[in-house]
PDB file of N, CA and C in Angstrom:
ATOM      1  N   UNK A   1     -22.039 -18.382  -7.053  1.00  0.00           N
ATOM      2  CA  UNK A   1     -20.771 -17.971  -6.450  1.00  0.00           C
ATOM      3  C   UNK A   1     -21.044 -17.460  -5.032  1.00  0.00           C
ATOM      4  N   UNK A   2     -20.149 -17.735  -4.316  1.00  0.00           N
ATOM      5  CA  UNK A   2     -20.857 -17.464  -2.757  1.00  0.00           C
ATOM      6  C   UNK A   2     -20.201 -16.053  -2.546  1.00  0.00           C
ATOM      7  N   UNK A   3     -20.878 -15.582  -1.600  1.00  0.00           N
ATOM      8  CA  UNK A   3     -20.722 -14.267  -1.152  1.00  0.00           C
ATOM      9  C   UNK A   3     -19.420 -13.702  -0.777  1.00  0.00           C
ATOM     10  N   UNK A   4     -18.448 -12.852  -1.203  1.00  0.00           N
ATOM     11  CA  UNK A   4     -17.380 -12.442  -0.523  1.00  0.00           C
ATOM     12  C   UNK A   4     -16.506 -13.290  -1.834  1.00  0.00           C
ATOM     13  N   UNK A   5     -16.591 -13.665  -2.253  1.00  0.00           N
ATOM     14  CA  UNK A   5     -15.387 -14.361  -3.478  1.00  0.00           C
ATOM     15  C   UNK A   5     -15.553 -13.979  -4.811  1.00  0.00           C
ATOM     16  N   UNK A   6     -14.175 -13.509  -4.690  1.00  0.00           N
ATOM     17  CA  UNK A   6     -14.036 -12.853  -6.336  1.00  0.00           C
ATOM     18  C   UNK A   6     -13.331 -14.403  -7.661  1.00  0.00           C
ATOM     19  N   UNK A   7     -13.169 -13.512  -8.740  1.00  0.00           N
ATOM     20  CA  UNK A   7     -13.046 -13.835  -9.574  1.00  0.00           C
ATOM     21  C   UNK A   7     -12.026 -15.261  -9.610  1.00  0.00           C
ATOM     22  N   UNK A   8     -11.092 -14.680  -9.018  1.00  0.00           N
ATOM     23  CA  UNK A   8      -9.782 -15.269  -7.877  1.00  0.00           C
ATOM     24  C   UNK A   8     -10.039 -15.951  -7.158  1.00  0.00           C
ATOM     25  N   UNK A   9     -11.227 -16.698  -6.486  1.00  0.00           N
ATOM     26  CA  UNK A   9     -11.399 -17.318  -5.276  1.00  0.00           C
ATOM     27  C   UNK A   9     -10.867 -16.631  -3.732  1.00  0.00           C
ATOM     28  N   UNK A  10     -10.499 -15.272  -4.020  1.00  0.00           N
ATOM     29  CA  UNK A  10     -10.143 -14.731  -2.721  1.00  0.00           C
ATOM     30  C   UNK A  10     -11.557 -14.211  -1.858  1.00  0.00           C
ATOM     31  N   UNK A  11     -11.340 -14.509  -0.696  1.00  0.00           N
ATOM     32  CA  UNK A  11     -12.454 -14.393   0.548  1.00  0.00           C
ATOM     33  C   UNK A  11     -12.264 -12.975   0.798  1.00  0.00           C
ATOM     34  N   UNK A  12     -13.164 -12.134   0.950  1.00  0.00           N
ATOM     35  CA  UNK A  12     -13.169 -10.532   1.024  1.00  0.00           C
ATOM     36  C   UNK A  12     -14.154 -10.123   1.979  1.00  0.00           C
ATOM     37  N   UNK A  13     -14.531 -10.745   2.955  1.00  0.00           N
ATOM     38  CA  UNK A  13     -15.608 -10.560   3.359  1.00  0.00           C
ATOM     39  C   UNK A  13     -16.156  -9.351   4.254  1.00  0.00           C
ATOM     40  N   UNK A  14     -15.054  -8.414   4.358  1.00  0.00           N
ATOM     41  CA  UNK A  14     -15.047  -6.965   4.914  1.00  0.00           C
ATOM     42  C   UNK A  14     -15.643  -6.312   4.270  1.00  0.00           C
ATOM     43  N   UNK A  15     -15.992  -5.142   4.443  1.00  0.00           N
ATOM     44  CA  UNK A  15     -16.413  -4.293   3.442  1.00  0.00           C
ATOM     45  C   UNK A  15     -15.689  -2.914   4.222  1.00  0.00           C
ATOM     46  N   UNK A  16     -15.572  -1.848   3.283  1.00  0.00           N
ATOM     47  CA  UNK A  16     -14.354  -0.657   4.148  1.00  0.00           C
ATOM     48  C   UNK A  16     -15.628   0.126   2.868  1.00  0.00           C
ATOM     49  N   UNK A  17     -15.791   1.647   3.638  1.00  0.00           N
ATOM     50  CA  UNK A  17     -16.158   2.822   3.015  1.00  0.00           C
ATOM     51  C   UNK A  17     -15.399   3.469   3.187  1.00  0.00           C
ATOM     52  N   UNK A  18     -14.564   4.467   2.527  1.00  0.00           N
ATOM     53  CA  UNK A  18     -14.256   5.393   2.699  1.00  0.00           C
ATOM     54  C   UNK A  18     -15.001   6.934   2.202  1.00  0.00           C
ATOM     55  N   UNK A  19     -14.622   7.716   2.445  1.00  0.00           N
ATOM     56  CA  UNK A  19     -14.759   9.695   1.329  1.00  0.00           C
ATOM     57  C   UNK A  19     -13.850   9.883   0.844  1.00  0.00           C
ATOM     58  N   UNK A  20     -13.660  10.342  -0.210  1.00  0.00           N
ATOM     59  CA  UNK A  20     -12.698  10.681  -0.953  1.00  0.00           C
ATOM     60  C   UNK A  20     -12.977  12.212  -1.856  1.00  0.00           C
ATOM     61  N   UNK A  21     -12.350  12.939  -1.284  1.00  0.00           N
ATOM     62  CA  UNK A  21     -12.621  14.656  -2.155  1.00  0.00           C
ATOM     63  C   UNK A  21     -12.231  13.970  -3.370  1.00  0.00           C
ATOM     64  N   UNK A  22     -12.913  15.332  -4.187  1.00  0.00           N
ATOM     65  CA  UNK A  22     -12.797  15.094  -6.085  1.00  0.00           C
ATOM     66  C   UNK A  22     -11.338  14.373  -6.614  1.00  0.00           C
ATOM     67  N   UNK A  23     -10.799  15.275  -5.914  1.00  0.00           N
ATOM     68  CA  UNK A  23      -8.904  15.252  -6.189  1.00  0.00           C
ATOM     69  C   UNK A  23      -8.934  13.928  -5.611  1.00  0.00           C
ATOM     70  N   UNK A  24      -8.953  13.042  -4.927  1.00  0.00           N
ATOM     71  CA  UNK A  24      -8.360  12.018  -4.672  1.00  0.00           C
ATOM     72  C   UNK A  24      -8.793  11.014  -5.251  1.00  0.00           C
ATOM     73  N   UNK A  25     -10.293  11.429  -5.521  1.00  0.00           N
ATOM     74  CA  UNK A  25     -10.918  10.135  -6.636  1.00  0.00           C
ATOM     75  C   UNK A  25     -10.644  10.248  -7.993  1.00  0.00           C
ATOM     76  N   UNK A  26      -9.961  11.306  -8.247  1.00  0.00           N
ATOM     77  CA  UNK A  26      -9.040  11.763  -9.649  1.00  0.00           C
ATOM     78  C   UNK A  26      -7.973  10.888  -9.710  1.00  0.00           C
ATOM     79  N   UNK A  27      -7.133  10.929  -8.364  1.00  0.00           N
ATOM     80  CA  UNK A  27      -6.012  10.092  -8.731  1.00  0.00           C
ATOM     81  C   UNK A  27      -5.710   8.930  -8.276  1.00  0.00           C
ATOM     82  N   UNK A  28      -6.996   8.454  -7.748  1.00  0.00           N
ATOM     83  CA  UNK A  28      -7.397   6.942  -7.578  1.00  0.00           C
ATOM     84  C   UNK A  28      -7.339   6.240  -9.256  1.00  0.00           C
ATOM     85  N   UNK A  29      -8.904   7.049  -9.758  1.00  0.00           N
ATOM     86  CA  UNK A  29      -9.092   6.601 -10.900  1.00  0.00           C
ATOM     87  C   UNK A  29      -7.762   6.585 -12.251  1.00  0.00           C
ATOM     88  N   UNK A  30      -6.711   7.967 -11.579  1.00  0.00           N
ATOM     89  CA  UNK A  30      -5.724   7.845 -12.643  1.00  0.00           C
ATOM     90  C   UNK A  30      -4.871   7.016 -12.621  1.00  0.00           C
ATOM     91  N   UNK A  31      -4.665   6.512 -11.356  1.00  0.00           N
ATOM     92  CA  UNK A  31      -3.336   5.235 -10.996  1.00  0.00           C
ATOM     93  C   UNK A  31      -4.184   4.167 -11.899  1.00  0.00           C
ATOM     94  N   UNK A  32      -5.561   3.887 -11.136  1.00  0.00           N
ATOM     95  CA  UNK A  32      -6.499   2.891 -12.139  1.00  0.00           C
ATOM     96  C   UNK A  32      -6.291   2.505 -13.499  1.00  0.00           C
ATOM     97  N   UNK A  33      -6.397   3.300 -14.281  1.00  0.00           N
ATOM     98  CA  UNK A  33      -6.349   3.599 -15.540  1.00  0.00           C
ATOM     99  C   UNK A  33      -5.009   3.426 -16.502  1.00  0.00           C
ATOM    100  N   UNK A  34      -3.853   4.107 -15.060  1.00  0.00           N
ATOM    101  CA  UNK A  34      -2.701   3.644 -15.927  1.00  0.00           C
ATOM    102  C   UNK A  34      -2.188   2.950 -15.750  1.00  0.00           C
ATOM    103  N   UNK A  35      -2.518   2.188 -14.867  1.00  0.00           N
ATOM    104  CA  UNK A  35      -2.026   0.546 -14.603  1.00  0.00           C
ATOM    105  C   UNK A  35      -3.074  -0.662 -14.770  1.00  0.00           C
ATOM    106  N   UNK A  36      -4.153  -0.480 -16.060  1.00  0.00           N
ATOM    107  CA  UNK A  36      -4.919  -1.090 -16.143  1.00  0.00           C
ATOM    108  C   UNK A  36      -5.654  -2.346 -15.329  1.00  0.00           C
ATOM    109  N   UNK A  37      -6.125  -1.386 -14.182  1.00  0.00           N
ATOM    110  CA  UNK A  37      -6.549  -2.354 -13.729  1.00  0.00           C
ATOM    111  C   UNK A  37      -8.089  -2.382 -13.195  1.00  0.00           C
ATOM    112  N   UNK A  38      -9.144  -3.488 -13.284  1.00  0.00           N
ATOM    113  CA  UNK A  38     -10.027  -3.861 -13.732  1.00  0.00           C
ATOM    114  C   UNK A  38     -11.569  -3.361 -12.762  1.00  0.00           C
ATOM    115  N   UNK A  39     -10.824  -2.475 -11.682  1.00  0.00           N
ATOM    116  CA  UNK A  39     -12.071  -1.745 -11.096  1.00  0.00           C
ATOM    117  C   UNK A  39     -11.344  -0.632  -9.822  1.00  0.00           C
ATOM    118  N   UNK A  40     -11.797   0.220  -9.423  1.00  0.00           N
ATOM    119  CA  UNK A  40     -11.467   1.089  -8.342  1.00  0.00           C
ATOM    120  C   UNK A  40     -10.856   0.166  -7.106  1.00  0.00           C
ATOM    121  N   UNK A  41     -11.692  -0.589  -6.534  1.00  0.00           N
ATOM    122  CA  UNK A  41     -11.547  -1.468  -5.563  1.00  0.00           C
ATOM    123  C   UNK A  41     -10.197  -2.073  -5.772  1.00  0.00           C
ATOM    124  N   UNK A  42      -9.883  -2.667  -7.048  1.00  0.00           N
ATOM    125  CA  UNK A  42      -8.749  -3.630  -7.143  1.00  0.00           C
ATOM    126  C   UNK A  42      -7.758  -2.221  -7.329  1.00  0.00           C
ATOM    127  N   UNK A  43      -7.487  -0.954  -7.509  1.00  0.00           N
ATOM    128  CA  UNK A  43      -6.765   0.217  -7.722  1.00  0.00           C
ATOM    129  C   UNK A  43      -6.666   0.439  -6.300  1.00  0.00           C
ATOM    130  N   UNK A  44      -7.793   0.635  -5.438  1.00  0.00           N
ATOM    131  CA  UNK A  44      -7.355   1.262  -3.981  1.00  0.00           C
ATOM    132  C   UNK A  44      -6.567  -0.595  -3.032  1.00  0.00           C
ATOM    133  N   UNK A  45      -7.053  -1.579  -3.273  1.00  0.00           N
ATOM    134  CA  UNK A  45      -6.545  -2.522  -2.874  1.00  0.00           C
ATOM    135  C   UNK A  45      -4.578  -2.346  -3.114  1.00  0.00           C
ATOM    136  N   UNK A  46      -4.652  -2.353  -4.102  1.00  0.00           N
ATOM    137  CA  UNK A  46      -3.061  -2.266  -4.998  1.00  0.00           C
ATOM    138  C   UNK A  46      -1.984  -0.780  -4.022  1.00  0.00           C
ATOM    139  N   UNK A  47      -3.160  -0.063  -3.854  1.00  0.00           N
ATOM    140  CA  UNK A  47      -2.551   1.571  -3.176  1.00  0.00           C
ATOM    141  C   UNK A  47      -2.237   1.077  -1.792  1.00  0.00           C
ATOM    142  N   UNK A  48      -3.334   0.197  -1.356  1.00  0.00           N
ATOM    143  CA  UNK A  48      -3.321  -0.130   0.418  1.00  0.00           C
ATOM    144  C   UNK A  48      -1.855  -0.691   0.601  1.00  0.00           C
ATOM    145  N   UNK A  49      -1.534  -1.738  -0.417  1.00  0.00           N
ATOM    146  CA  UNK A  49      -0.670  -2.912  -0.380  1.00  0.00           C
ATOM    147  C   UNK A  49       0.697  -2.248  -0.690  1.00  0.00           C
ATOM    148  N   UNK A  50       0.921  -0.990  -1.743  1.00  0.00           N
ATOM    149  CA  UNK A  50       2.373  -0.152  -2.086  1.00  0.00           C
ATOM    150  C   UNK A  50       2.273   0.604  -0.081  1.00  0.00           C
ATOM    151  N   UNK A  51       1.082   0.877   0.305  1.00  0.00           N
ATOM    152  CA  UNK A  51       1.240   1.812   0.776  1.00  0.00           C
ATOM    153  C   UNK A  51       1.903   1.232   2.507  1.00  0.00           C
ATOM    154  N   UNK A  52       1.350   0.083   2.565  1.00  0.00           N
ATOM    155  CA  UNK A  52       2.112  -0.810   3.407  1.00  0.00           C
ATOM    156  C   UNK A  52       3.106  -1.019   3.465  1.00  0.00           C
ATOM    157  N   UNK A  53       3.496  -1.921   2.534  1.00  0.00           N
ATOM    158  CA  UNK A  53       5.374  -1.831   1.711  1.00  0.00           C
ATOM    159  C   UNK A  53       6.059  -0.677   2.048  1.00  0.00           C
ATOM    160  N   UNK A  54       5.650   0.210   1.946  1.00  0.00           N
ATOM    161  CA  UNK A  54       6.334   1.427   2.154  1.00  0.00           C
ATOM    162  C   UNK A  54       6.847   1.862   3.420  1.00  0.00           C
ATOM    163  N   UNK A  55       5.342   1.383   4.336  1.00  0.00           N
ATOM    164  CA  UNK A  55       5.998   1.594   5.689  1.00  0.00           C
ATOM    165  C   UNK A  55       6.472   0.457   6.289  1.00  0.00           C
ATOM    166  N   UNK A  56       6.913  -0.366   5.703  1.00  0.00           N
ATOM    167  CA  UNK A  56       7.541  -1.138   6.875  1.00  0.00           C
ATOM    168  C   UNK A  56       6.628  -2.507   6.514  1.00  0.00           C
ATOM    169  N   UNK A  57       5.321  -2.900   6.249  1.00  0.00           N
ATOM    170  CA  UNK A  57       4.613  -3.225   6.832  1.00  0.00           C
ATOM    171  C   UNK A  57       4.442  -4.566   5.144  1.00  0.00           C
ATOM    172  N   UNK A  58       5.283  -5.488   5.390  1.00  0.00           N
ATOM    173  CA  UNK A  58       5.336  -6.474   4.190  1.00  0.00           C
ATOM    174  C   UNK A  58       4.832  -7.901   5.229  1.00  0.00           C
ATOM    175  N   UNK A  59       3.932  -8.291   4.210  1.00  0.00           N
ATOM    176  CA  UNK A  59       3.098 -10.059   4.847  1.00  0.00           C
ATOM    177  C   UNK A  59       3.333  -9.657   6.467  1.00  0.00           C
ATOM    178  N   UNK A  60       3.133  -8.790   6.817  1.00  0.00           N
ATOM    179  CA  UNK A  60       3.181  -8.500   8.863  1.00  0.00           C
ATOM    180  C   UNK A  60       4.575  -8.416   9.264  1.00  0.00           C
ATOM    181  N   UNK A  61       5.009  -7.819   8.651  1.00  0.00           N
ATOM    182  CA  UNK A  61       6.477  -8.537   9.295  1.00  0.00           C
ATOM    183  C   UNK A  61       6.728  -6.537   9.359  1.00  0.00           C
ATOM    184  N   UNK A  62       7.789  -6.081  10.251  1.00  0.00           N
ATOM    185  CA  UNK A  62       8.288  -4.616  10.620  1.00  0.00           C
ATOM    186  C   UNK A  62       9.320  -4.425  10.543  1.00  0.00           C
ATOM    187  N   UNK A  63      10.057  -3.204   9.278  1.00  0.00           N
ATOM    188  CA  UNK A  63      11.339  -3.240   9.685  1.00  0.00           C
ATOM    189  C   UNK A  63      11.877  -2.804  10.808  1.00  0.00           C
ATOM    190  N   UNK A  64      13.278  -3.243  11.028  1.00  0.00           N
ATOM    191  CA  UNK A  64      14.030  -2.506  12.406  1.00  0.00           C
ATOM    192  C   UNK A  64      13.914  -0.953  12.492  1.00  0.00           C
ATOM    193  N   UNK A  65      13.821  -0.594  13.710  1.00  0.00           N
ATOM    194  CA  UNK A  65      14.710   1.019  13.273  1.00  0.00           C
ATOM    195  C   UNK A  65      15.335   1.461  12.899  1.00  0.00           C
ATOM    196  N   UNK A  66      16.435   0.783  13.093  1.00  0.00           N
ATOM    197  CA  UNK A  66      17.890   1.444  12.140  1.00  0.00           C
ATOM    198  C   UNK A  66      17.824   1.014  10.979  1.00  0.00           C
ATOM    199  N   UNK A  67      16.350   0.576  10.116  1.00  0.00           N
ATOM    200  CA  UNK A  67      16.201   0.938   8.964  1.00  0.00           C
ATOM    201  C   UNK A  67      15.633   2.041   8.160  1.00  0.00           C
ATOM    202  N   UNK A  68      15.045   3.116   9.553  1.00  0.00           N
ATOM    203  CA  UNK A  68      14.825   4.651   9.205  1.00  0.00           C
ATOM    204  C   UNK A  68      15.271   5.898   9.675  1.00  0.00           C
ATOM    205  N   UNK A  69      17.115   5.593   8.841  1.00  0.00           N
ATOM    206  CA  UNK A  69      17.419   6.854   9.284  1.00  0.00           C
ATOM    207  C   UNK A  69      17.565   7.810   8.159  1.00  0.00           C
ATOM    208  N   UNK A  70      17.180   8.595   8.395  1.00  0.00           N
ATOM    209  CA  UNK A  70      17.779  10.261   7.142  1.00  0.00           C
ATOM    210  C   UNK A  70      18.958   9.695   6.258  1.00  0.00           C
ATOM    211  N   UNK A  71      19.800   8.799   6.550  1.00  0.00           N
ATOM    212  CA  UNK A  71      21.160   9.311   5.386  1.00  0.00           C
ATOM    213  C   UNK A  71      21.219   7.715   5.302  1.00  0.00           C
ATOM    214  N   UNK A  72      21.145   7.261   3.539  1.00  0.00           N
ATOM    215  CA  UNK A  72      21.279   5.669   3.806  1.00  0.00           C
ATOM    216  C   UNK A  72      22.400   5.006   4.488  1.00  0.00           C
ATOM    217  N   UNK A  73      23.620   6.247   4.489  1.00  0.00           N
ATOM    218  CA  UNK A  73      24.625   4.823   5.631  1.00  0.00           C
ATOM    219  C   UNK A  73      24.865   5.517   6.781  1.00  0.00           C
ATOM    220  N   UNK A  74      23.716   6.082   7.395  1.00  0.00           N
ATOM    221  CA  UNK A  74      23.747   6.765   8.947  1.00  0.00           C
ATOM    222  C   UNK A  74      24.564   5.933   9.758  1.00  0.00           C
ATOM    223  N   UNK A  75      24.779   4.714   9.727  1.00  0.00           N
ATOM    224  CA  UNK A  75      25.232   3.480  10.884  1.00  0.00           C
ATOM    225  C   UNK A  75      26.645   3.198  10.466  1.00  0.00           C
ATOM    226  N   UNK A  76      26.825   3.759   9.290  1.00  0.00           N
ATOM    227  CA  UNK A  76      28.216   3.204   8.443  1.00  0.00           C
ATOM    228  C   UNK A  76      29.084   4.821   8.332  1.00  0.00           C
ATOM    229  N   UNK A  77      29.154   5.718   9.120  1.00  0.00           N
ATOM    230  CA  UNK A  77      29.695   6.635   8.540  1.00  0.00           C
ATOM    231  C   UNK A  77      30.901   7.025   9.189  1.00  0.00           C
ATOM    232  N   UNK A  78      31.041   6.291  10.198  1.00  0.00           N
ATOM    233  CA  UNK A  78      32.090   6.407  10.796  1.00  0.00           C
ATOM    234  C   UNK A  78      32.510   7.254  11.607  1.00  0.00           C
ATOM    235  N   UNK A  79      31.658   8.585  11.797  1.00  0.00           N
ATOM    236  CA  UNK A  79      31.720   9.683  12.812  1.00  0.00           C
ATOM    237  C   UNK A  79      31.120   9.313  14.357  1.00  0.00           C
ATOM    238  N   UNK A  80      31.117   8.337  14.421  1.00  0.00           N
ATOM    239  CA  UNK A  80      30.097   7.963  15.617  1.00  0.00           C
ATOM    240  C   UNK A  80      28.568   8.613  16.383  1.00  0.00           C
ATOM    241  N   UNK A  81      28.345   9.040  15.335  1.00  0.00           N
ATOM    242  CA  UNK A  81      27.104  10.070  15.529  1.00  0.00           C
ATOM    243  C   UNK A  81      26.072   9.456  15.361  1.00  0.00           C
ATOM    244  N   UNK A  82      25.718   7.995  14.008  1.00  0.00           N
ATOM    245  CA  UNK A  82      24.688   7.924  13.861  1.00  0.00           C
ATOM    246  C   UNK A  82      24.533   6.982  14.059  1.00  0.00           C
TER     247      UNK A  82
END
């Protein structure tokens, strides 16, 4: 099997270290565990990818701004404020 390819045939050929205090490798390993999944790496991979999504940040693409405002219908409220 050549170097950098998993199980999947996906090409990985980076390598990332991080540190992680006790507490965070606690709840690395606990997301791990309760979402059965099959090593740390594929748990912090899964965290990188929610954690992207989250900001904005889906297959490269960015949401607008006026998709982060405080009140979901800031643009719709009719006071002309937001």
């Amino acid at each position: 099997m050549p170097m950098g390819r998993g199980k999947q045939g996906l090409a990985r050929g980076e390598r990332l270290q991080i540190m992680l205090s006790p507490g965070e490798l606690a709840a690395v390993d606990d997301f791990r565990f309760k979402n059965r999944m099959p090593s740390r790496a594929a748990a912090v991979r899964e965290l990188f990818r929610l954690g992207l999504a989250g900001t904005g940040f889906v297959n490269g693409e960015r949401r607008k701004s006026a998709d982060f405002g405080v009140l979901a219908n800031s643009r719709n409220d009719g006071d002309g404020a937001g």
